[in-house]
Protein backbone atom coordinates (compact mmCIF):
# COMPACT_ATOMS: atom_id res chain seq x y z
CA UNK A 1 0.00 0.00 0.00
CA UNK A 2 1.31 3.26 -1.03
CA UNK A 3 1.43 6.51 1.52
CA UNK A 4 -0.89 8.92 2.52
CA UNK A 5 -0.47 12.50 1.37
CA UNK A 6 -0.83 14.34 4.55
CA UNK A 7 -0.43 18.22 4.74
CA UNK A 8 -0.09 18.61 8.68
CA UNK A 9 -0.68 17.24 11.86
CA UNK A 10 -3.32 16.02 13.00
CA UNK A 11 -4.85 14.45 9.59
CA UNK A 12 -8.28 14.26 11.93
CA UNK A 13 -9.86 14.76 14.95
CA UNK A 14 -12.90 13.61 16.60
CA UNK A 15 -14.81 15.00 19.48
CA UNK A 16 -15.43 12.56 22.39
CA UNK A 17 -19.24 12.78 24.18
CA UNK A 18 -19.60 9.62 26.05
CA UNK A 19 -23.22 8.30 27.11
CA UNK A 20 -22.16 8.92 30.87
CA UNK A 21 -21.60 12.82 29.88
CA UNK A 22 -17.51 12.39 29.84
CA UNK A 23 -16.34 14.84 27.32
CA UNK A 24 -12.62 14.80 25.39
CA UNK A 25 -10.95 13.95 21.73
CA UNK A 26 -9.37 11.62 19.70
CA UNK A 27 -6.22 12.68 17.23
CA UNK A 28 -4.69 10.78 14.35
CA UNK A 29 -1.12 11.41 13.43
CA UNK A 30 0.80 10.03 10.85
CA UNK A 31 4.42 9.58 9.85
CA UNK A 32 6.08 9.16 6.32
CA UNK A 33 2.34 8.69 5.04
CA UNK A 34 1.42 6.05 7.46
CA UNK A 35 -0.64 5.90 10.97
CA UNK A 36 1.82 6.67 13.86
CA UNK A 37 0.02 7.70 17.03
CA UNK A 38 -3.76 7.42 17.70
CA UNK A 39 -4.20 9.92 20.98
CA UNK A 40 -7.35 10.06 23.15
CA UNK A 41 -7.59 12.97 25.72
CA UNK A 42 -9.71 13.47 28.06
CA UNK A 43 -12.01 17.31 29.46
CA UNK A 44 -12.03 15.63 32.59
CA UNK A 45 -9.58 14.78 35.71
CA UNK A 46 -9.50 11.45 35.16
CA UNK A 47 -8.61 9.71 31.76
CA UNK A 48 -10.64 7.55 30.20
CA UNK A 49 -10.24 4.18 30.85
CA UNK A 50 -11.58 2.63 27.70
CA UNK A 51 -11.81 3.94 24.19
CA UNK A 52 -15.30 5.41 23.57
CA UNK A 53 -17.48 3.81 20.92
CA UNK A 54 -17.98 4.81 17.27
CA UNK A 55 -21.59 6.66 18.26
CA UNK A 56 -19.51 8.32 20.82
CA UNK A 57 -17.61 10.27 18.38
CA UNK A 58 -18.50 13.65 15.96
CA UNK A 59 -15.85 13.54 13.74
CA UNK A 60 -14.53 15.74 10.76
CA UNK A 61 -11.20 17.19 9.16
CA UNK A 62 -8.62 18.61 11.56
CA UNK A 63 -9.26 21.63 12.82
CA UNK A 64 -6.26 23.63 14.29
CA UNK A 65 -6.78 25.69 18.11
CA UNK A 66 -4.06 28.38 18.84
């Protein structure tokens, strides 16, 4: 499989907004054209334990916050 064009980091980004009202994200790097780190965060003090579902997730292109 050939590489991904990728014009900067993060590629994507999802918004996390669990059915027990946890909020956070989800970020997908990649490397040379290729997945290299898949990062969850969480709003919260504690970190999530588990990744959230696929219905947990409102996803789109990257969107960059200074």
């Amino acid at each position: 499989m050939e590489p991904a064009a990728a014009a900067a980091n993060p590629v994507a980004e999802a918004d996390v907004s669990t059915t027990d009202g946890r909020l956070g994200g989800v970020l997908l790097f990649v490397a040379d054209g290729y997945l290299s780190l898949l990062e969850i965060y969480s709003l919260e003090e504690e970190p999530f334990a588990t990744w959230p579902r696929a219905d947990e997730l409102a996803y789109g292109p990257a969107v960059r916050h200074h």
